[in-house]
PDB file of N, CA and C in Angstrom:
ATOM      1  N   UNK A   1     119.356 126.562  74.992  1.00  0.00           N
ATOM      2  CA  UNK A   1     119.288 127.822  75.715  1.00  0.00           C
ATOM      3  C   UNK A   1     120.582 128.583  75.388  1.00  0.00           C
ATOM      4  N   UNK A   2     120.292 129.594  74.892  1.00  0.00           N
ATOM      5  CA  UNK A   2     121.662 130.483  74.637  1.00  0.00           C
ATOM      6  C   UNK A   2     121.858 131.156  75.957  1.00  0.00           C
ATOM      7  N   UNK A   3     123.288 131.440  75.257  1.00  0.00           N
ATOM      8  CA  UNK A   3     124.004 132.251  77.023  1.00  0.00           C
ATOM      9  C   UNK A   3     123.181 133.432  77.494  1.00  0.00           C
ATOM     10  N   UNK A   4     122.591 133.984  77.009  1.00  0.00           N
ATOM     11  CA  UNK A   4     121.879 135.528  77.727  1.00  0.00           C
ATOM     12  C   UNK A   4     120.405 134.663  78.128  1.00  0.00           C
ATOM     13  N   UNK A   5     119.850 133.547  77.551  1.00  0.00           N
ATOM     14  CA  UNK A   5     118.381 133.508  78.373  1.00  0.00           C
ATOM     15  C   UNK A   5     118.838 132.318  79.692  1.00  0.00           C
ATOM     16  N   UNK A   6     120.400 132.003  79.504  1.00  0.00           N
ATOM     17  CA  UNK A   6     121.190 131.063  80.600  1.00  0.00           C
ATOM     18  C   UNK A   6     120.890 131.950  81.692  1.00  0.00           C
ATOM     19  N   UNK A   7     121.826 133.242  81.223  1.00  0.00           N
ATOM     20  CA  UNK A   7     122.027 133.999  82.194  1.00  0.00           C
ATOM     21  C   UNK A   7     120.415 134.199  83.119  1.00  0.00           C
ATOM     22  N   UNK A   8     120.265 134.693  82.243  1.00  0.00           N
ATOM     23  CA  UNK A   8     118.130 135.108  82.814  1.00  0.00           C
ATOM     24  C   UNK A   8     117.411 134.087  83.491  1.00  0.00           C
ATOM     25  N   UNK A   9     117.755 133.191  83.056  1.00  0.00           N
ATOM     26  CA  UNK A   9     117.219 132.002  84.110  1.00  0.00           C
ATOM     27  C   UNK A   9     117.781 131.594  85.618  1.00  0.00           C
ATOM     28  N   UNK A  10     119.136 131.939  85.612  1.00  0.00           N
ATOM     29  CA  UNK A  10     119.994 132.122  86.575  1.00  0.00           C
ATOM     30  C   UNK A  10     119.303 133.177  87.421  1.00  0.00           C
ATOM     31  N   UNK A  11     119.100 134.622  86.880  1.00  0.00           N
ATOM     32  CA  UNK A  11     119.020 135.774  87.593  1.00  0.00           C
ATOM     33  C   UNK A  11     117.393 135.405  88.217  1.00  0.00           C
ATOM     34  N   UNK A  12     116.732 134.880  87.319  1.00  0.00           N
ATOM     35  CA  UNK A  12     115.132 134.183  87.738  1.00  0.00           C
ATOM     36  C   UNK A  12     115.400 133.541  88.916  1.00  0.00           C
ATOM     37  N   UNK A  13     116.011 132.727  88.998  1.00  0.00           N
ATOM     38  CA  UNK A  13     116.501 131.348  90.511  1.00  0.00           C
ATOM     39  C   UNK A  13     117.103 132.501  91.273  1.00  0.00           C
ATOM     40  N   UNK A  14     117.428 133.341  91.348  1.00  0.00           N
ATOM     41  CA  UNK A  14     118.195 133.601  92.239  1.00  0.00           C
ATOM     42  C   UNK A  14     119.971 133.374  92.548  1.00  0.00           C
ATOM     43  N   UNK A  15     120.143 132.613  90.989  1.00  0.00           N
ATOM     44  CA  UNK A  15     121.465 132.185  91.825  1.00  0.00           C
ATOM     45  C   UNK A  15     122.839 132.703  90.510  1.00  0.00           C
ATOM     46  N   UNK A  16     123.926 132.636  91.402  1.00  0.00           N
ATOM     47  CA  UNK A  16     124.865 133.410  90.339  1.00  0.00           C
ATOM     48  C   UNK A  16     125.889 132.323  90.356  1.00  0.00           C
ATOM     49  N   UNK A  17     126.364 132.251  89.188  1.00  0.00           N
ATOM     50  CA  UNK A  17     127.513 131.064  88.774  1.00  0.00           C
ATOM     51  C   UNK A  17     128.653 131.325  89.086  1.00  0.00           C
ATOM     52  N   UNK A  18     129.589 130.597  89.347  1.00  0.00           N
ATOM     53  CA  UNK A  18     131.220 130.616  89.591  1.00  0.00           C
ATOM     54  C   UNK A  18     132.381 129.646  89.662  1.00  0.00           C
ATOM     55  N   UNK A  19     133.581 129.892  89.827  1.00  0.00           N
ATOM     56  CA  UNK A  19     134.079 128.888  89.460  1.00  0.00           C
ATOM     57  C   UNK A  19     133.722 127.275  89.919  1.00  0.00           C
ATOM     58  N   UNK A  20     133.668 127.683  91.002  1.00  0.00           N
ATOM     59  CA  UNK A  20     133.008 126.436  92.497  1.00  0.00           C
ATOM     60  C   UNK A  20     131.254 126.093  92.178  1.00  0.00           C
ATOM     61  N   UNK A  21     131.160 126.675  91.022  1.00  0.00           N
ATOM     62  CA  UNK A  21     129.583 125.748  91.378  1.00  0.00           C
ATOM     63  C   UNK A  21     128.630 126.784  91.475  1.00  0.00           C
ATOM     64  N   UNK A  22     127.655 127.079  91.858  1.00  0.00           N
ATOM     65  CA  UNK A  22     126.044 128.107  92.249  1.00  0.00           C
ATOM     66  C   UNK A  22     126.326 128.641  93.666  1.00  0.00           C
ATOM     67  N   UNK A  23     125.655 130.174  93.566  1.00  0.00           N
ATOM     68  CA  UNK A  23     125.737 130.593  94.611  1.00  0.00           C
ATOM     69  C   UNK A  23     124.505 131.206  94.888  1.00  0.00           C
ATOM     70  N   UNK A  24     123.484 131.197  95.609  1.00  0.00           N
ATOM     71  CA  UNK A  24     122.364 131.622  96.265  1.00  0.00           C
ATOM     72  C   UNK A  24     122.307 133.486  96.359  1.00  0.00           C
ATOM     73  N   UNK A  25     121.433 134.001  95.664  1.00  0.00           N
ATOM     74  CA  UNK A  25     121.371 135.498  96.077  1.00  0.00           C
ATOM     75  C   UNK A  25     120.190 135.575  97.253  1.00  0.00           C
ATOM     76  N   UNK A  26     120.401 136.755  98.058  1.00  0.00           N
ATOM     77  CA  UNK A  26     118.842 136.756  98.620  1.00  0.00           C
ATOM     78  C   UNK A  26     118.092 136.659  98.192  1.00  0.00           C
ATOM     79  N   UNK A  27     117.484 137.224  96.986  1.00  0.00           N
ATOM     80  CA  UNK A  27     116.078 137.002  96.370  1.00  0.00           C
ATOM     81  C   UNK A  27     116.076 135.451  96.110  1.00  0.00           C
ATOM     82  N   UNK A  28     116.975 134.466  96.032  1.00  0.00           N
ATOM     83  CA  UNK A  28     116.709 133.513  95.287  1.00  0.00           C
ATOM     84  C   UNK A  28     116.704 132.269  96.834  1.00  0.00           C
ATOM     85  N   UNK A  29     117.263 133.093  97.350  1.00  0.00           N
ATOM     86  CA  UNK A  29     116.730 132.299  99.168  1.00  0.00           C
ATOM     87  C   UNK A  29     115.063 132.793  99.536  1.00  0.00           C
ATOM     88  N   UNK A  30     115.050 133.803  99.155  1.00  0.00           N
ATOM     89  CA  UNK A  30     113.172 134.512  99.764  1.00  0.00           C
ATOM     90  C   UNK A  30     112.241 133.562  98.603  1.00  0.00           C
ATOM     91  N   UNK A  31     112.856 133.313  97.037  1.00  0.00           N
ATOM     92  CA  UNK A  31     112.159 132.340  96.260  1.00  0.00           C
ATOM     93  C   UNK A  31     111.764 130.959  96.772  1.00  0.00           C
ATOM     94  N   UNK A  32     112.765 130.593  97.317  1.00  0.00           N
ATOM     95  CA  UNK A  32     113.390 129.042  97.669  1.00  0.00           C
ATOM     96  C   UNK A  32     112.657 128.835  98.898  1.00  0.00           C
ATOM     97  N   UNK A  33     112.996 129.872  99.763  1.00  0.00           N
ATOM     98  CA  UNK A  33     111.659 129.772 100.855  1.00  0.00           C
ATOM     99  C   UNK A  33     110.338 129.796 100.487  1.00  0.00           C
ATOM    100  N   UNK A  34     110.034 130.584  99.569  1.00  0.00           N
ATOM    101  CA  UNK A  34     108.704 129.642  99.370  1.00  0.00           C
ATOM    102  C   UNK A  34     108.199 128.564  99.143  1.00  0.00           C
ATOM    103  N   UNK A  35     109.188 128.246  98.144  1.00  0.00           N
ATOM    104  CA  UNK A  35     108.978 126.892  97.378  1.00  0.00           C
ATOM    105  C   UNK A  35     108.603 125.938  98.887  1.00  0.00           C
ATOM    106  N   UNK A  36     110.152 125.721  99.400  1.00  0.00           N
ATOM    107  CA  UNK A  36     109.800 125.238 100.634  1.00  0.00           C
ATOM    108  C   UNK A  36     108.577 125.065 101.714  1.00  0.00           C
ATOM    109  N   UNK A  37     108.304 126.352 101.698  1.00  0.00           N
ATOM    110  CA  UNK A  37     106.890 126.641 102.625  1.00  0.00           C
ATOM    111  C   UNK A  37     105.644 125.628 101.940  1.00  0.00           C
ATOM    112  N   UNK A  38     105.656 125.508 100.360  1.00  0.00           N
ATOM    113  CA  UNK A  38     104.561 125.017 100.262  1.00  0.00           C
ATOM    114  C   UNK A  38     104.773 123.120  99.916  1.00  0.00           C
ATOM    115  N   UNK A  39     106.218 123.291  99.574  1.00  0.00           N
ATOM    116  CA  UNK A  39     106.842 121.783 100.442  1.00  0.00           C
ATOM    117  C   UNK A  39     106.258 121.200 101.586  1.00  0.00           C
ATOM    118  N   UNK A  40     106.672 121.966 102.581  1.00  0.00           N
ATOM    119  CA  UNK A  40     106.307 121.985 104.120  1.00  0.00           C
ATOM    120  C   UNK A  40     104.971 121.155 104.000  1.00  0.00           C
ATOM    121  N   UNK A  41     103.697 122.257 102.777  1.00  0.00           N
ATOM    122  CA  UNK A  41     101.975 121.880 103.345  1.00  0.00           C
ATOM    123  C   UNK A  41     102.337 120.703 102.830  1.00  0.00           C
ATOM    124  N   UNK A  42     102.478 120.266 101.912  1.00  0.00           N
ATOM    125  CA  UNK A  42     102.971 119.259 101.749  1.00  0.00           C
ATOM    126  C   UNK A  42     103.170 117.985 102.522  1.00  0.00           C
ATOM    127  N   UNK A  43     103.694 118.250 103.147  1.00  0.00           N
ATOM    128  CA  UNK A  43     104.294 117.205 104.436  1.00  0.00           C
ATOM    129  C   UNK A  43     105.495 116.829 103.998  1.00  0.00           C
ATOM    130  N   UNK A  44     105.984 117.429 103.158  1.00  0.00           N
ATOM    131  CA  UNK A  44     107.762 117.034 102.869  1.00  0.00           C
ATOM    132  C   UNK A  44     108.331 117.087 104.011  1.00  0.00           C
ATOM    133  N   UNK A  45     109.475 115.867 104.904  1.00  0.00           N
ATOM    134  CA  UNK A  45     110.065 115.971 105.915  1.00  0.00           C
ATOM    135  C   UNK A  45     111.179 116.257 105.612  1.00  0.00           C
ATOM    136  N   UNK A  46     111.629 116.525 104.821  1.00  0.00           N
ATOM    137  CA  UNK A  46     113.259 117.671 104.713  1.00  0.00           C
ATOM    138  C   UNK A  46     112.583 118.792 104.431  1.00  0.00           C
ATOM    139  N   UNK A  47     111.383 119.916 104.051  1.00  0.00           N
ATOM    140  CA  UNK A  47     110.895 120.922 103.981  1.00  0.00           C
ATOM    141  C   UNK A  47     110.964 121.308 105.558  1.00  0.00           C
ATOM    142  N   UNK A  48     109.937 120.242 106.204  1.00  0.00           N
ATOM    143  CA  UNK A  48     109.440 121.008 107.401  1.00  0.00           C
ATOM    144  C   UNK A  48     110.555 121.712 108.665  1.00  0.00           C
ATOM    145  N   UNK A  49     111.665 119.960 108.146  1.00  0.00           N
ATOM    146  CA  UNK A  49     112.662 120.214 109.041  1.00  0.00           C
ATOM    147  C   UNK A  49     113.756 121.477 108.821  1.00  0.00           C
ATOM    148  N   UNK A  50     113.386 122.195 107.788  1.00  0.00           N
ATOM    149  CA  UNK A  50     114.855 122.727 107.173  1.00  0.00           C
ATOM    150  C   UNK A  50     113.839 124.024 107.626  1.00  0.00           C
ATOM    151  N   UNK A  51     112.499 124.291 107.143  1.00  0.00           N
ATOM    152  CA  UNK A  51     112.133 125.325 107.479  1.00  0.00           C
ATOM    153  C   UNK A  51     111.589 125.450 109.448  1.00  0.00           C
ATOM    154  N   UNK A  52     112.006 124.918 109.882  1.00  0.00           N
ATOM    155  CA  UNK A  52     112.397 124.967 111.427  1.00  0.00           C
ATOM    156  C   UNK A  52     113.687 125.490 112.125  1.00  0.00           C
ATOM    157  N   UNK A  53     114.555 125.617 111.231  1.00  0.00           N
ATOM    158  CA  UNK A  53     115.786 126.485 111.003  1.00  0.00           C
ATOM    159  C   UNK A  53     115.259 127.394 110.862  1.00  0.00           C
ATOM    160  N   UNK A  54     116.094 128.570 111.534  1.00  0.00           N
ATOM    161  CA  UNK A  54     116.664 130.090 111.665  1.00  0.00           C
ATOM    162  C   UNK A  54     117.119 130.443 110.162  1.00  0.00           C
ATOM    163  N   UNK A  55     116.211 131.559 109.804  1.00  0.00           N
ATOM    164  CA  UNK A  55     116.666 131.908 108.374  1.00  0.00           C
ATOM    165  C   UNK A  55     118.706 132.478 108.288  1.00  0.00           C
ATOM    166  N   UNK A  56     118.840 132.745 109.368  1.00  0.00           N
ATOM    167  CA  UNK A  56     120.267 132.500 109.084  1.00  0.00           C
ATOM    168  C   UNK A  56     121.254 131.477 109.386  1.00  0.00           C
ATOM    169  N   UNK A  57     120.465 129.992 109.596  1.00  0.00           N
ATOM    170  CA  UNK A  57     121.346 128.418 109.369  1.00  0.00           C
ATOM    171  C   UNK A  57     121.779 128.797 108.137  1.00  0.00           C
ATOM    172  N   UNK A  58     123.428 127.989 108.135  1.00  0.00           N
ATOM    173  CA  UNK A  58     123.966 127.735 106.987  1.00  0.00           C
ATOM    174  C   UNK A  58     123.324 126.522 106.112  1.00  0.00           C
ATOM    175  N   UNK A  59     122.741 125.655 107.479  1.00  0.00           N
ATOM    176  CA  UNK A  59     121.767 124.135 106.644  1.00  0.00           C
ATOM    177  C   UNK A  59     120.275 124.766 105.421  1.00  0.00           C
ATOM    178  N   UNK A  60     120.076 125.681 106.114  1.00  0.00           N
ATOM    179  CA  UNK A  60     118.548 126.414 105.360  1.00  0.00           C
ATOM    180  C   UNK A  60     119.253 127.423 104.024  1.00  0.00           C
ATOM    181  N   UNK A  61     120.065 127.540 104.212  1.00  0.00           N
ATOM    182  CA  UNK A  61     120.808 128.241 102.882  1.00  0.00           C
ATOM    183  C   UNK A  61     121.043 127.435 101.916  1.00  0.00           C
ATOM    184  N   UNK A  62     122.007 126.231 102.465  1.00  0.00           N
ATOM    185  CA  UNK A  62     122.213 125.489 101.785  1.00  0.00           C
ATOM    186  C   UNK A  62     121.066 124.086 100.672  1.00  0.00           C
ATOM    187  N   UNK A  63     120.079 124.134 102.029  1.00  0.00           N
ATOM    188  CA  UNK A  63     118.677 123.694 101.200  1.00  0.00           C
ATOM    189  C   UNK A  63     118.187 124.257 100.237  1.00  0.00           C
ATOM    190  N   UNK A  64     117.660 125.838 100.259  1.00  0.00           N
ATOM    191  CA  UNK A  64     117.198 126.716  99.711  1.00  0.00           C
ATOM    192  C   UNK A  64     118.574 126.689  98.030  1.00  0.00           C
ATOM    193  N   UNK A  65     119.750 126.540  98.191  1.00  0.00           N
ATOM    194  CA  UNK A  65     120.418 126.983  96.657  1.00  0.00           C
ATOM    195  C   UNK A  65     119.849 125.374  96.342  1.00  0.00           C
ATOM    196  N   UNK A  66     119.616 124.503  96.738  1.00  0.00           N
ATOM    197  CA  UNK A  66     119.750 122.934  96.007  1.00  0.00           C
ATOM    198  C   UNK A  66     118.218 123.309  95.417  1.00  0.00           C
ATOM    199  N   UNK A  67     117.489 123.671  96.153  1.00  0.00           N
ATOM    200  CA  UNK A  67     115.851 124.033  95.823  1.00  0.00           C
ATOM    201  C   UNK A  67     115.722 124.580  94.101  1.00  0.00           C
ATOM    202  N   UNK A  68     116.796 125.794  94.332  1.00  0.00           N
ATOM    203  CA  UNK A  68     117.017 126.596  93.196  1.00  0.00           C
ATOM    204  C   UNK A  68     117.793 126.124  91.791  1.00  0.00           C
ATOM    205  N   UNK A  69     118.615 125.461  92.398  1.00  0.00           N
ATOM    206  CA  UNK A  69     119.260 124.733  91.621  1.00  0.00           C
ATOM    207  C   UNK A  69     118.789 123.705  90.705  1.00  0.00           C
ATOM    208  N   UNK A  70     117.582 122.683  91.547  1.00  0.00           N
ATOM    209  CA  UNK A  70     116.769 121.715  91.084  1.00  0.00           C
ATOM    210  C   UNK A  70     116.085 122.712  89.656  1.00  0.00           C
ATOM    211  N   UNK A  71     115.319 123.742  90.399  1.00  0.00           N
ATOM    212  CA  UNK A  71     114.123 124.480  89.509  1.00  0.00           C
ATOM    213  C   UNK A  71     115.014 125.323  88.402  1.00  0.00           C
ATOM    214  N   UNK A  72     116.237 125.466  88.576  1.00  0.00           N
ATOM    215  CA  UNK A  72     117.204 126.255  86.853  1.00  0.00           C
ATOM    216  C   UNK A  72     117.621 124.934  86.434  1.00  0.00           C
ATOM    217  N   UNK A  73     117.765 124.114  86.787  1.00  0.00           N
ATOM    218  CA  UNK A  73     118.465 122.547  85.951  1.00  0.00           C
ATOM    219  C   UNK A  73     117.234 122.213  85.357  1.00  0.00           C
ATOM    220  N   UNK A  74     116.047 122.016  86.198  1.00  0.00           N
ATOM    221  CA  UNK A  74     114.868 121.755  85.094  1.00  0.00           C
ATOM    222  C   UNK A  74     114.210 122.747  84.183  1.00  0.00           C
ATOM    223  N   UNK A  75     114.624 123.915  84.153  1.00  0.00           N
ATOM    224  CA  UNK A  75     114.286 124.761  83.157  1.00  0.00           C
ATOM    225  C   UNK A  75     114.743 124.745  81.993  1.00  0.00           C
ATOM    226  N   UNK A  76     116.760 124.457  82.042  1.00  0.00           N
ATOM    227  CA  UNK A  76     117.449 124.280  81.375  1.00  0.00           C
ATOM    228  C   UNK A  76     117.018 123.284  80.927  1.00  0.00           C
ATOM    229  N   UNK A  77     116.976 121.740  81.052  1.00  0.00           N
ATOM    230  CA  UNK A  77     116.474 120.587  80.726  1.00  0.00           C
ATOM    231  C   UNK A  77     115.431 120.644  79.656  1.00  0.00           C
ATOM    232  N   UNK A  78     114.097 121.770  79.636  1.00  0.00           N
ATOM    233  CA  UNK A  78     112.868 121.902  79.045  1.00  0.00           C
ATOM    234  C   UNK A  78     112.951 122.457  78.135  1.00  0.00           C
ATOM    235  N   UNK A  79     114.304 123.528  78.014  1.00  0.00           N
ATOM    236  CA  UNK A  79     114.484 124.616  76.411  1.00  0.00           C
ATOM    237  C   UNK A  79     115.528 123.536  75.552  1.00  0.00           C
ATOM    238  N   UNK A  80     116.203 122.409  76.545  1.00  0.00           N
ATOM    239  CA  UNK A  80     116.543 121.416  75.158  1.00  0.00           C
ATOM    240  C   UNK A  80     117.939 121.806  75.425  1.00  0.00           C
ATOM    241  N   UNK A  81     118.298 122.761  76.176  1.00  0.00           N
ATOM    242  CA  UNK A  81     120.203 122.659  76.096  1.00  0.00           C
ATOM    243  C   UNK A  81     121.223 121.265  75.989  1.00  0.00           C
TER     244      UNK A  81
END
């Protein structure tokens, strides 16, 4: 993956890079909540519980960038970087 379709995959997740690691944009929390939601039908018990949180918990934020994070690490993973 070259650096500009890095970048694009980043801006896809929602999330923006920095020195400290990934950082969650809104769109990429409203993504992540979905994902979650259909976690949830699921019966995932860290979905259901996290989406029982107040969209402004720091715990549901913090679920939601790992969500995102999972789904750009496996993207990256699939173009072979």
């Amino acid at each position: 993956m070259n650096p500009e379709a890095r970048q694009e995959a980043l801006r896809r997740h929602g999330l923006t890079e920095t020195q400290d690691g990934f950082e969650l944009t809104a769109e990429g929390f409203q993504r992540a909540s979905r994902r979650a939601r259909d976690l949830r039908q699921q019966g995932d018990p860290e979905a259901v519980r996290m989406m029982a949180l107040s969209p402004e918990d720091p715990d549901r934020w913090e679920y939601c960038r790992c969500l995102q994070i999972e789904a750009f690490t496996a993207e990256e993973r699939a173009s072979g970087f």
